[in-house]
N, C-alpha and C. Protein backbone atom coordinates (compact mmCIF):
# COMPACT_ATOMS: atom_id res chain seq x y z
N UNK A 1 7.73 31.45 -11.81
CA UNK A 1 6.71 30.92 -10.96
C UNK A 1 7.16 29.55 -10.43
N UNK A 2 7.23 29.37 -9.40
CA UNK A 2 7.27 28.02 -8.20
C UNK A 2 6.14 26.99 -8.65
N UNK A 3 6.81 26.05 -8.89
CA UNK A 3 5.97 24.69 -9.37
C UNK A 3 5.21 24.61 -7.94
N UNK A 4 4.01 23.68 -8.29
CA UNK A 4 2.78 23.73 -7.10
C UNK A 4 3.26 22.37 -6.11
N UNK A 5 3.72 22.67 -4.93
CA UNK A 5 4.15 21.79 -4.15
C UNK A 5 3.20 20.81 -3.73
N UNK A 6 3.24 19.57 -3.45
CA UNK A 6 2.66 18.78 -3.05
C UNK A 6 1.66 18.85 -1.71
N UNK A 7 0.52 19.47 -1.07
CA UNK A 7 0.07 19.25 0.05
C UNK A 7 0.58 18.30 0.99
N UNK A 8 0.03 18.80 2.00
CA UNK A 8 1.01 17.67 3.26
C UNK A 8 -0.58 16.39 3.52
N UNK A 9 -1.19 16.34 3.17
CA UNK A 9 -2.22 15.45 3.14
C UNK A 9 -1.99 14.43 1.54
N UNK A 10 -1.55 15.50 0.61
CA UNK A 10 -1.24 14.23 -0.33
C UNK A 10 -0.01 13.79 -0.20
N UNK A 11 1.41 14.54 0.29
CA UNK A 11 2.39 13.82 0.75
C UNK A 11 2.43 12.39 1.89
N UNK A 12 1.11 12.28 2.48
CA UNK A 12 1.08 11.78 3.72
C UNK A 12 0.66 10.19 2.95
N UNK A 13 -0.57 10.78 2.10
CA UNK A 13 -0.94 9.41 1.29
C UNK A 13 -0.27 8.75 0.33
N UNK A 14 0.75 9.81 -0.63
CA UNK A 14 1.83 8.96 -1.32
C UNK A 14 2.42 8.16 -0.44
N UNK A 15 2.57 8.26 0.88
CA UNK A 15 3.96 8.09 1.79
C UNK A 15 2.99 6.82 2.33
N UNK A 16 1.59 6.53 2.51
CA UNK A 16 1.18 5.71 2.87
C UNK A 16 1.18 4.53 1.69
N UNK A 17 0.41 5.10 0.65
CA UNK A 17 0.59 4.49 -0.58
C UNK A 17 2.12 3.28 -0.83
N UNK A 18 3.12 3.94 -0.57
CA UNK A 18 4.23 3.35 -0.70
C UNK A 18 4.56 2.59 0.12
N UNK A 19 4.39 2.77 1.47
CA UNK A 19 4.40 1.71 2.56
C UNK A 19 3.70 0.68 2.15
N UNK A 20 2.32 0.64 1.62
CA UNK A 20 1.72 -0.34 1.28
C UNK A 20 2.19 -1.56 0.74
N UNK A 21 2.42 -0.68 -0.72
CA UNK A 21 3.45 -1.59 -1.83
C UNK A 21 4.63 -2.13 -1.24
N UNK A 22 5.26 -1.35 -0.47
CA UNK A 22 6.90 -1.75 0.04
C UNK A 22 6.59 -3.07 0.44
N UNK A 23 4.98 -3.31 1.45
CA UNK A 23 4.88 -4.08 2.60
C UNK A 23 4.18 -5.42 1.52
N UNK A 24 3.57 -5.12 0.72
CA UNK A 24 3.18 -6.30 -0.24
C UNK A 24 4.23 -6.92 -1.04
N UNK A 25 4.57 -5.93 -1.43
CA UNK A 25 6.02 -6.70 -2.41
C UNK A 25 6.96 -7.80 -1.45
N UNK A 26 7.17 -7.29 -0.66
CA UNK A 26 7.74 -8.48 0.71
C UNK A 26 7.73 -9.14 0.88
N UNK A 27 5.65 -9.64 0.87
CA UNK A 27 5.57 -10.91 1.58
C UNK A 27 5.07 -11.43 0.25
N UNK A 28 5.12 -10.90 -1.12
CA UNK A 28 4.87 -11.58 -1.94
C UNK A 28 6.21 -12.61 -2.29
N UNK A 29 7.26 -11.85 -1.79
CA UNK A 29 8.51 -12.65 -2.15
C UNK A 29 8.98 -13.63 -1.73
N UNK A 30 8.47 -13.21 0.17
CA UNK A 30 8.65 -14.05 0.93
C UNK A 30 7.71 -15.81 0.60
N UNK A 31 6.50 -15.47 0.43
CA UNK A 31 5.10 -16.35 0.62
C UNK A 31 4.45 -16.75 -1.17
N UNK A 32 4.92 -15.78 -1.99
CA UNK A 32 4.44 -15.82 -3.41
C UNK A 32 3.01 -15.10 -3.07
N UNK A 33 2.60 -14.86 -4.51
CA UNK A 33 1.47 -13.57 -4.35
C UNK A 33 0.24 -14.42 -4.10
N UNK A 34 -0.34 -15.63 -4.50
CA UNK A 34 -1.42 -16.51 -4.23
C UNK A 34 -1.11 -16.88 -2.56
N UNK A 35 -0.29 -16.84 -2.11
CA UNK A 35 -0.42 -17.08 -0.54
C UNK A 35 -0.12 -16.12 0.56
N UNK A 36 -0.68 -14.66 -0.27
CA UNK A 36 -0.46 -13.40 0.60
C UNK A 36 -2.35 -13.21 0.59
N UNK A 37 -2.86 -12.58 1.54
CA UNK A 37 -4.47 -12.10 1.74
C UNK A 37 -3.97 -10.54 1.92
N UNK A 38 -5.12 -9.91 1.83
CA UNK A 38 -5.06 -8.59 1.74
C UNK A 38 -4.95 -8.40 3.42
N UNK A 39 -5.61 -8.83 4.46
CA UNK A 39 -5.06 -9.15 5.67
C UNK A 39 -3.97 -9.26 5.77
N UNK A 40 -2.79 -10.10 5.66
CA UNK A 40 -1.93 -9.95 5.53
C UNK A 40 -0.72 -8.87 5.48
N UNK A 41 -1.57 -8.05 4.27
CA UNK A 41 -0.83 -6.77 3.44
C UNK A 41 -1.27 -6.21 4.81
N UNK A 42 -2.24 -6.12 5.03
CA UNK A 42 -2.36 -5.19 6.27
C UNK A 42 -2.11 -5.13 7.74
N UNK A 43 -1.94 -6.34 8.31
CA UNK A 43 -1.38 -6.97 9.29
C UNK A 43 0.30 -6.06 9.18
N UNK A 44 0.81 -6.45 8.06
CA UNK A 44 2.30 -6.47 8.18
C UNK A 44 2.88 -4.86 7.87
N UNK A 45 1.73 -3.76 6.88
CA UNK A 45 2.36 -2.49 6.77
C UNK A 45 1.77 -1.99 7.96
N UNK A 46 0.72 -2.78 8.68
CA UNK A 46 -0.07 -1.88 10.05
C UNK A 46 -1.18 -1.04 9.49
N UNK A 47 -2.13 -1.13 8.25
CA UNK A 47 -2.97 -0.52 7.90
C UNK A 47 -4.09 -1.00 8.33
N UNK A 48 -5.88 -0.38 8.27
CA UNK A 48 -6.89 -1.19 8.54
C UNK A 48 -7.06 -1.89 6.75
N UNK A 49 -7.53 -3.32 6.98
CA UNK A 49 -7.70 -3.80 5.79
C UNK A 49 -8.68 -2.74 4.79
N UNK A 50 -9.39 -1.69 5.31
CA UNK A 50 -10.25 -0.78 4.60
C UNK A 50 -9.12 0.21 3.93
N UNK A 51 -8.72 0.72 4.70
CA UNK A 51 -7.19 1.69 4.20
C UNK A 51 -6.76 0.96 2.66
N UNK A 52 -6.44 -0.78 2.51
CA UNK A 52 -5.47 -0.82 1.84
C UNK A 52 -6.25 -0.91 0.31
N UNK A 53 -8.00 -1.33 0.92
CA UNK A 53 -8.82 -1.41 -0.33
C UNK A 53 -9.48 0.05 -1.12
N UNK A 54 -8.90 1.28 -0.29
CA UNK A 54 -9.32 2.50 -0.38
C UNK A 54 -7.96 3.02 -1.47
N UNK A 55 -6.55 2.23 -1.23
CA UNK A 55 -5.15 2.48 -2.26
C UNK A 55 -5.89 1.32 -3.48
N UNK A 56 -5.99 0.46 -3.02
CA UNK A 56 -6.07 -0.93 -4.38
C UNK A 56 -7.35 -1.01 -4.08
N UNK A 57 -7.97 -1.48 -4.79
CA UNK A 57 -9.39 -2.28 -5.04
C UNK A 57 -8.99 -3.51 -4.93
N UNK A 58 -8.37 -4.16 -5.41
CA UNK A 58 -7.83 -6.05 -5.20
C UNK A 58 -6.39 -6.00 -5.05
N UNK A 59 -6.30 -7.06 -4.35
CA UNK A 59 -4.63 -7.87 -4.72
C UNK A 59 -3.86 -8.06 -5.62
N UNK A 60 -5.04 -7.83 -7.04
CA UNK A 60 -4.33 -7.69 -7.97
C UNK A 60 -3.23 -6.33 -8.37
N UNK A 61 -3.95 -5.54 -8.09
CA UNK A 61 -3.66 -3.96 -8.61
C UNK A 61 -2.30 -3.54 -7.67
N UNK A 62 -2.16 -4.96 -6.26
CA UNK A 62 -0.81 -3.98 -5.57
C UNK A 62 0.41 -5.06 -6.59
N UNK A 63 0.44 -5.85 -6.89
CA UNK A 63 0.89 -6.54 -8.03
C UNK A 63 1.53 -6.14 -8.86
């Protein structure tokens, strides 16, 4: 039996998911994590700031 492949709707959100992080980790490096806003995170992966609180609940959790 064939392991259960990933949907293309949850592939889409891992794939968003990860952009996220990619795009926080960045400017945390760049700016440090106290001088990144969740604006920011979203400004720079191109998400709506609702999108990124729908992956994380806080700034903490992309951390």
């Amino acid at each position: 039996m064939k392991p259960d492949k990933p949907t293309r709707r949850e592939r889409e959100r891992l794939r968003q998911r990860q952009d996220i992080l990619a795009g926080a980790l960045a400017l945390f490096a760049e700016k440090g994590y106290h001088n990144v806003s969740m604006q920011e995170i979203a400004e720079r992966t191109e998400f709506a700031t609702g999108t990124l609180y729908k992956f994380f609940p806080s700034k903490e959790d992309l951390y």
